[in-house]
Protein backbone atom coordinates (compact mmCIF):
# COMPACT_ATOMS: atom_id res chain seq x y z
CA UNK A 1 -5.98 -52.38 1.47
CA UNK A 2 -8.18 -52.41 4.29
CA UNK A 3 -5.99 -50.59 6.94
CA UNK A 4 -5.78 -47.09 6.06
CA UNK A 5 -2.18 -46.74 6.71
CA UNK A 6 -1.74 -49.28 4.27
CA UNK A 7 -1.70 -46.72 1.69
CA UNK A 8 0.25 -44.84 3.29
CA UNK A 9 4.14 -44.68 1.83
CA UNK A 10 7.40 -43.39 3.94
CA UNK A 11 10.16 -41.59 2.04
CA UNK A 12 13.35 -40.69 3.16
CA UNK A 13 14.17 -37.55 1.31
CA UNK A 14 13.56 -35.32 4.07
CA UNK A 15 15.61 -37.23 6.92
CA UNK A 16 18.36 -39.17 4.90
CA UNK A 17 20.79 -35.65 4.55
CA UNK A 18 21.59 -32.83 5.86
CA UNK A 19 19.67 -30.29 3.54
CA UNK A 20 16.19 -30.49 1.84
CA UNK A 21 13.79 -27.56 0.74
CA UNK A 22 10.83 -28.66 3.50
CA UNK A 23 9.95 -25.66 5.60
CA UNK A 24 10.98 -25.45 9.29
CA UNK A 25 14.11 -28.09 9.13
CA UNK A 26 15.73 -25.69 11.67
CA UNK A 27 13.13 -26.70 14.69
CA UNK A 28 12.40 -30.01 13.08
CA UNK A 29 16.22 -31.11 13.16
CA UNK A 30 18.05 -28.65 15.09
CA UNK A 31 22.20 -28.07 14.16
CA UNK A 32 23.17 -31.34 14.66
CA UNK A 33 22.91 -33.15 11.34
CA UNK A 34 26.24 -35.60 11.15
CA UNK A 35 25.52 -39.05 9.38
CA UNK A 36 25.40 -40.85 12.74
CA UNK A 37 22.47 -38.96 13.78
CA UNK A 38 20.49 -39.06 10.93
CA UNK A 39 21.08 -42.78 10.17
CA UNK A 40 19.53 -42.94 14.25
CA UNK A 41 16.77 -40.50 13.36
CA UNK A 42 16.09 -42.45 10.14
CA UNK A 43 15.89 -46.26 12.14
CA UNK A 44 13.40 -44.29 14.41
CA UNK A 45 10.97 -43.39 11.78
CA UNK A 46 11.00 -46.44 10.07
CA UNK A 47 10.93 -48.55 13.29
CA UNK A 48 8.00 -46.21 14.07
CA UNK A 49 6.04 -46.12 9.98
CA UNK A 50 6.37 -50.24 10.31
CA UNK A 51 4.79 -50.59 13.27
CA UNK A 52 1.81 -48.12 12.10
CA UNK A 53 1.22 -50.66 9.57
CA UNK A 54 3.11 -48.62 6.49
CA UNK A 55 4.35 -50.98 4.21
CA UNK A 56 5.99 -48.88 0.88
CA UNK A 57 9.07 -47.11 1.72
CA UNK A 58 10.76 -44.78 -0.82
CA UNK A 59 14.49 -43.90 -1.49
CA UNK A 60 16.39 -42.51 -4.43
CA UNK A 61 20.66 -42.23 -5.59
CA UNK A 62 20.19 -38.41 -4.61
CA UNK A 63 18.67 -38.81 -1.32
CA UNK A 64 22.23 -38.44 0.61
CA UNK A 65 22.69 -42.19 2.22
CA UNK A 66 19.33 -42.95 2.32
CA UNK A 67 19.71 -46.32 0.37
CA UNK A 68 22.73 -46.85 2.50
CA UNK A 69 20.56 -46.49 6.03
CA UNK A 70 18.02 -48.27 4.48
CA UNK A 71 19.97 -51.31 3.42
CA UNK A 72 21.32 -50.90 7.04
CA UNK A 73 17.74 -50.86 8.90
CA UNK A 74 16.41 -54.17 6.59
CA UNK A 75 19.81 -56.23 7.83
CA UNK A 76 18.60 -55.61 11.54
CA UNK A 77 15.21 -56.40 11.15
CA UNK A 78 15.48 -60.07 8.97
CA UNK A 79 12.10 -60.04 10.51
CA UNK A 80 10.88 -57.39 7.81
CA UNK A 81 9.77 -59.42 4.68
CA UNK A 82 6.47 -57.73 3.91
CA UNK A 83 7.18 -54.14 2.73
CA UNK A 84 7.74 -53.26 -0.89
CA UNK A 85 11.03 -50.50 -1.59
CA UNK A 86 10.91 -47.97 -4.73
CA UNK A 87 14.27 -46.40 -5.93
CA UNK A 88 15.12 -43.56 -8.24
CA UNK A 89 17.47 -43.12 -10.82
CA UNK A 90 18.58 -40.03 -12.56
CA UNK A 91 19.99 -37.48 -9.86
CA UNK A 92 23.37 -37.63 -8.15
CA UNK A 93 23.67 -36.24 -4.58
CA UNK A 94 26.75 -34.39 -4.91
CA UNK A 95 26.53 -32.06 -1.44
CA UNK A 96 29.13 -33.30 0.18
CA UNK A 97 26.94 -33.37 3.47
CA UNK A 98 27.58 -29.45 3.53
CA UNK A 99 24.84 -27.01 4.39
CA UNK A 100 26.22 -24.65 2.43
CA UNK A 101 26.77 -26.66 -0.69
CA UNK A 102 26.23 -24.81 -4.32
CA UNK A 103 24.83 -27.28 -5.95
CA UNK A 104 22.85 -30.70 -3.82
CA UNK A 105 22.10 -32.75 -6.72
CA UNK A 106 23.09 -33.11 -10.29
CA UNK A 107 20.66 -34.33 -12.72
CA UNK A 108 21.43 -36.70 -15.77
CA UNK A 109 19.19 -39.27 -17.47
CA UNK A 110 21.73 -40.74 -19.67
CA UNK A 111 22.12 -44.35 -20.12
CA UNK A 112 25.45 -44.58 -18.64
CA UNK A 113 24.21 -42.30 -15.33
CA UNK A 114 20.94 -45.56 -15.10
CA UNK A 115 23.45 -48.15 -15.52
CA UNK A 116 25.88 -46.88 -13.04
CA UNK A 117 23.51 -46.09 -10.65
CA UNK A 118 21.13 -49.33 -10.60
CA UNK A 119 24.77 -51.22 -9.99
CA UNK A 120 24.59 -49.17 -6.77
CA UNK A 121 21.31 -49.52 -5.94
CA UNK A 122 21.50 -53.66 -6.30
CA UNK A 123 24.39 -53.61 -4.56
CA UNK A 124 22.57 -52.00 -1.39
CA UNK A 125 19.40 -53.05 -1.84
CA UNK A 126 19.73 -56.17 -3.97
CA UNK A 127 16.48 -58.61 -4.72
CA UNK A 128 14.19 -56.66 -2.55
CA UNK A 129 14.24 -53.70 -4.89
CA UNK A 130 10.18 -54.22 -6.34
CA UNK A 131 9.58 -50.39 -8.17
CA UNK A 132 12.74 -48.47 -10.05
CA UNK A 133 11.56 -44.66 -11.20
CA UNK A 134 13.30 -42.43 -13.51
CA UNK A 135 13.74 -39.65 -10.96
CA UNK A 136 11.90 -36.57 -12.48
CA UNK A 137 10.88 -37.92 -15.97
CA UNK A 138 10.49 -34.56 -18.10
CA UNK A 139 9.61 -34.62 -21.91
CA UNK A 140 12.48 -31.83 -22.10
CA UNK A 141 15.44 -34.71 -20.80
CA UNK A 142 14.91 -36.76 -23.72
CA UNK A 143 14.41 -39.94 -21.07
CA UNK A 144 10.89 -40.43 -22.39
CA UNK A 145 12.43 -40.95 -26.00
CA UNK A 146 15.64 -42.85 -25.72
CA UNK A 147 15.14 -46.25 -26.63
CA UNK A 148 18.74 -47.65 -25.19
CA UNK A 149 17.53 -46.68 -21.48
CA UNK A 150 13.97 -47.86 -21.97
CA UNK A 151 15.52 -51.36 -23.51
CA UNK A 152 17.83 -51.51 -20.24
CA UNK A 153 14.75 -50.65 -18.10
CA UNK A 154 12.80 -53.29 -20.31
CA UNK A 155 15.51 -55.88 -18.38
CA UNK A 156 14.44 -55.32 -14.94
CA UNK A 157 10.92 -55.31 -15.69
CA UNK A 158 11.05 -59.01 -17.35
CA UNK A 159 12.58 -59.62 -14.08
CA UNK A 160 9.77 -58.64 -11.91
CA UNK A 161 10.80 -55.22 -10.63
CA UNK A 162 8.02 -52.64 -11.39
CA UNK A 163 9.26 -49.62 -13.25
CA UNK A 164 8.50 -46.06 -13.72
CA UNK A 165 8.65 -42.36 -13.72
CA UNK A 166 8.82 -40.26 -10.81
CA UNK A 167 7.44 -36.49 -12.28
CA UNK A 168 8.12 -32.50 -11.33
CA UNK A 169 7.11 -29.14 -12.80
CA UNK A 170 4.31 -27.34 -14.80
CA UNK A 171 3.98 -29.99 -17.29
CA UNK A 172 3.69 -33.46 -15.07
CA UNK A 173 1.06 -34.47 -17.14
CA UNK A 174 2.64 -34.14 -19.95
CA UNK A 175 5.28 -36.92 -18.77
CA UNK A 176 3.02 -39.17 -17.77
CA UNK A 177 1.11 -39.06 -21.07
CA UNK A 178 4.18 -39.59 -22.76
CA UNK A 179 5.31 -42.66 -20.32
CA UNK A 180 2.20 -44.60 -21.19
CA UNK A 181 2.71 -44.98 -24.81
CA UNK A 182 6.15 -46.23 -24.12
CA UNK A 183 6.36 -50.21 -25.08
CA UNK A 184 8.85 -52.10 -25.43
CA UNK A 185 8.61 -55.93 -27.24
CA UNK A 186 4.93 -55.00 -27.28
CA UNK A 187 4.46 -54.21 -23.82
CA UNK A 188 3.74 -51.37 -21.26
CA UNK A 189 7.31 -50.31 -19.87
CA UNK A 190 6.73 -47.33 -17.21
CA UNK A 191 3.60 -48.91 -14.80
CA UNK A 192 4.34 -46.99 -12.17
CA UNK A 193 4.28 -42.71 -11.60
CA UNK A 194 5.10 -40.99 -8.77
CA UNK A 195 3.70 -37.43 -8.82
CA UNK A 196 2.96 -34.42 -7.31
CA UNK A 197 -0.46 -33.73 -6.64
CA UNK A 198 -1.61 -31.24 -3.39
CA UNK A 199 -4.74 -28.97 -3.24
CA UNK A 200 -2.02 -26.39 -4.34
CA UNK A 201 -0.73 -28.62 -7.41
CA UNK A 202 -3.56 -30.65 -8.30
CA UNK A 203 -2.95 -30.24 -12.33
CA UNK A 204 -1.46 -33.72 -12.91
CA UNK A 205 -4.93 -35.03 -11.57
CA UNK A 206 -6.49 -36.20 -15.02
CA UNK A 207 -3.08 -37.69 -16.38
CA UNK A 208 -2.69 -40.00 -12.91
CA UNK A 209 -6.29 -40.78 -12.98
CA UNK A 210 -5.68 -41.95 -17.05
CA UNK A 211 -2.57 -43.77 -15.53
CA UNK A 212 -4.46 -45.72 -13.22
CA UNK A 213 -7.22 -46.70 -15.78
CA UNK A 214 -4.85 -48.12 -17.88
CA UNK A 215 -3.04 -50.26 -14.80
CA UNK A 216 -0.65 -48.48 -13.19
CA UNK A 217 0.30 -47.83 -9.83
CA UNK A 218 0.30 -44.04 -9.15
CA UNK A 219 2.04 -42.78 -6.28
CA UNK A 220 1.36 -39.43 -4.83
CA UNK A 221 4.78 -37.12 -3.30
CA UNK A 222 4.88 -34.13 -1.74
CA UNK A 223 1.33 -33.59 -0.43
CA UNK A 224 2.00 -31.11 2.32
CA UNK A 225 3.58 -28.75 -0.56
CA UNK A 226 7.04 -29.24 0.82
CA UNK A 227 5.58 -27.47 4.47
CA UNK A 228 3.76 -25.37 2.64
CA UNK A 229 0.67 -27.21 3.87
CA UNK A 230 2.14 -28.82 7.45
CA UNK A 231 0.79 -26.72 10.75
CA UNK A 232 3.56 -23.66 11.11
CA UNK A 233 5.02 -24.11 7.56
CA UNK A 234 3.14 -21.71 5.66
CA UNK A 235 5.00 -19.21 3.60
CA UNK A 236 2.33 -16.44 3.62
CA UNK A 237 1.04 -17.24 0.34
CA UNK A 238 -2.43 -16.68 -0.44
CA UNK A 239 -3.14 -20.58 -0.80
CA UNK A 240 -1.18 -21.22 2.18
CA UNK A 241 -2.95 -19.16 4.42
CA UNK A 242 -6.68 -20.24 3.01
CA UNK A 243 -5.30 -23.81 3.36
CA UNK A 244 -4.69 -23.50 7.33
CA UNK A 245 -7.40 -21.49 7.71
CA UNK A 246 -9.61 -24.21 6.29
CA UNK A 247 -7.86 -26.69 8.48
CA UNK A 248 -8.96 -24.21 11.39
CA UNK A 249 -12.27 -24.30 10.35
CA UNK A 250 -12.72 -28.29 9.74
CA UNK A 251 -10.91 -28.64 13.14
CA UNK A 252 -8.09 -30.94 12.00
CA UNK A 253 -4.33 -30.13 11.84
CA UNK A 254 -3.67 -29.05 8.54
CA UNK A 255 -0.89 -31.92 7.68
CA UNK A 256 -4.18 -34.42 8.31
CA UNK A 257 -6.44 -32.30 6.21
CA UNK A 258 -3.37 -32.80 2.96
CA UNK A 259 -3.30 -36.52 3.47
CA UNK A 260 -6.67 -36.82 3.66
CA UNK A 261 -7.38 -35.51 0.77
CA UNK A 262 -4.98 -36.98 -1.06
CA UNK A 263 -5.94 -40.28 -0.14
CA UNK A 264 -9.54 -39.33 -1.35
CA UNK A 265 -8.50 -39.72 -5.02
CA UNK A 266 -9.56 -42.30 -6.25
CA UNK A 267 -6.46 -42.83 -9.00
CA UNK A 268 -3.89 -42.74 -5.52
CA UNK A 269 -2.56 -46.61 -4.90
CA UNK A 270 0.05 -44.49 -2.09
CA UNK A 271 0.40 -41.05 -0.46
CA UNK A 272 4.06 -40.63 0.41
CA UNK A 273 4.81 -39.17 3.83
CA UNK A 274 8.42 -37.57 3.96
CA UNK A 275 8.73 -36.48 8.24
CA UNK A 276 11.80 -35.89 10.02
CA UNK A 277 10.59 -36.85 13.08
CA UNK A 278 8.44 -39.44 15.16
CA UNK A 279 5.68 -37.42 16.07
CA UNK A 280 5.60 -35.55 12.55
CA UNK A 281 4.90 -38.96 11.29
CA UNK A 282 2.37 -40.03 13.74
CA UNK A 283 0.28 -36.82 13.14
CA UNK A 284 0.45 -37.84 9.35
CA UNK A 285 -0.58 -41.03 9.63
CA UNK A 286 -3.38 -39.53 11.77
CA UNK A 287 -4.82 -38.17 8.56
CA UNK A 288 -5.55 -41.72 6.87
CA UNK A 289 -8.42 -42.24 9.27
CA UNK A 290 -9.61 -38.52 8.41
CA UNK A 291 -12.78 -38.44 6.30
CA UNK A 292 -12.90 -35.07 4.59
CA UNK A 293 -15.72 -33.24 6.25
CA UNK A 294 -18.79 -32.45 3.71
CA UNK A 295 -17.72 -29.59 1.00
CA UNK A 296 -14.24 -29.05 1.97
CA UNK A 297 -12.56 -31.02 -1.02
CA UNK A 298 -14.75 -28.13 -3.19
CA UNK A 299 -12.73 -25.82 -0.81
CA UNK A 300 -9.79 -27.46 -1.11
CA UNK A 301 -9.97 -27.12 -4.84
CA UNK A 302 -10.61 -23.41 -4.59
CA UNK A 303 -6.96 -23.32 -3.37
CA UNK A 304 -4.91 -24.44 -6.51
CA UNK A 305 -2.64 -22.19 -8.52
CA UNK A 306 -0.94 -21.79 -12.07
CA UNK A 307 1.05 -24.68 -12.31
CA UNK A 308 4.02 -22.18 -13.08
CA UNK A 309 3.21 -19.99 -10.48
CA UNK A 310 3.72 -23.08 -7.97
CA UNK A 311 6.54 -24.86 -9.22
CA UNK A 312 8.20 -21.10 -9.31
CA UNK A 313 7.44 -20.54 -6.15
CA UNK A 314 9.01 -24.42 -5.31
CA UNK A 315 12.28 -23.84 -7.49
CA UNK A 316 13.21 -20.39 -5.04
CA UNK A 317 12.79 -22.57 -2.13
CA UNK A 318 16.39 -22.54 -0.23
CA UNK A 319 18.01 -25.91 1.15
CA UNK A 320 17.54 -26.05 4.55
């Protein structure tokens, strides 16, 4: 991948509902968040991530209709026959498109809940579905263990489409461990992960990196700590703060700084972006052509925290 934006991804979690747990939604978005304008907003950022040269664009069942303005995007643009789409399976957006709603999505990695909601999936995205994740693999969920869904997964692999686990929490590494010894008729199942990794959460490091040795395609999410490491979205933590005042130092937005070094690893095939607007994205993209600045990935590193302590602070995180 010569261009740098090439491995660059754009996901849709952020822009394709109402509610998400990113810092500063309210200025990003404003009140009005019907489907109409979102769908709008959505065409505009991938209008604008195809024309920087991104070419991986990532959905999910839970990410309120953002199969659905997807689907609707690709049948404008016949044009469009050179980007690859990833799915998830194994949350259900149940928020109504409410603010306010209790509960945003429902989690449920049964076999019924995959083959339920790949039906939906094909049916929106059909044949140009290439990479299927389990949507937050966990050792706890049982996924990782239950032959019947890794024997229906086994399916769409034998028919080309890539699949894999997307992982969460303290113990990422621990999922993606287990994913790799998962075969099925003698062969790999899960060769693709889609992680967390940030200078804040950098503990899945080692298990990606052993992911990629062995052939996989590892994809890196939420590298600006869900705003946590975006210019304005710090939330006065320790890490946050050293974090922008690093990017103060090195001279570079902070945003630029997180997908630089991201893209620095050498185990990272993609670093998803997830902006809600057009210039968001632009300044993230900006950070491809950033080369980290001598000594400040050792700085960087100086930033991470417990595991726990992160995903804690990540779990309190209100919807948006």
């Amino acid at each position: 991948m010569s261009d740098p934006a090439a491995r660059l991804g754009l996901g849709l979690a952020a822009i394709a509902r109402p509610a998400y747990i990113t810092s500063g939604r309210s200025g990003d978005l404003g009140d009005e968040r019907g489907v109409g304008t979102l769908r709008a907003r959505t065409r505009e950022l991938l209008d604008a991530g195809y024309a920087a040269g991104i070419r991986y664009l990532d959905v999910a069942r839970s990410y309120g209709r953002a199969e659905e303005f997807l689907a609707g995007w690709l049948a404008d643009h016949p044009e469009v026959d050179d980007v690859e789409i990833g799915s998830k399976w194994g949350y259900r957006y149940v928020g109504g498109w409410r603010m306010d709603a209790a509960t945003h999505e429902i989690k449920d990695h049964s076999l019924q809940a995959f083959t339920e909601q790949y039906a939906l999936t094909h049916e929106l995205i059909g044949d140009r579905l290439a990479v299927y994740h389990v949507h937050s693999a966990t050792v706890d969920t049982g996924v990782l263990d239950d032959a019947r869904v890794h024997r229906a997964m086994a399916h769409l692999r034998d028919e080309g489409i890539r699949v894999g686990i997307s992982t969460s929490g303290p113990a990422q590494g621990d999922a993606v461990r287990r994913a790799l010894e998962v075969r099925v008729d003698g062969e790999p199942l899960f060769t693709s992960f889609q992680s967390t990794w940030n200078p804040l959460e950098p503990s899945a490091g080692p298990a990606l990196a052993e992911a990629a040795d062995a052939g996989a395609r590892v994809i890196v999410k939420e590298v600006f700590a869900n705003g946590r490491l975006a210019p304005g979205g710090g939330d006065g933590t320790d890490g946050a703060r050293a974090a922008a005042d690093l990017a103060e130092r090195a001279g570079v937005p902070l945003d630029r700084l997180a997908v630089a070094a991201a893209l620095a690893r050498p185990w990272a095939r993609r670093v998803l972006l997830g902006p809600v607007s057009v210039a968001q994205l632009a300044s993230n993209v900006a950070g491809a052509e950033l080369v980290l600045p001598s000594g400040v990935d050792d700085e960087l590193a100086a930033l991470a925290e417990p595991p726990e302590r992160y995903w804690a602070t990540r779990s309190a995180r209100s919807w948006s």
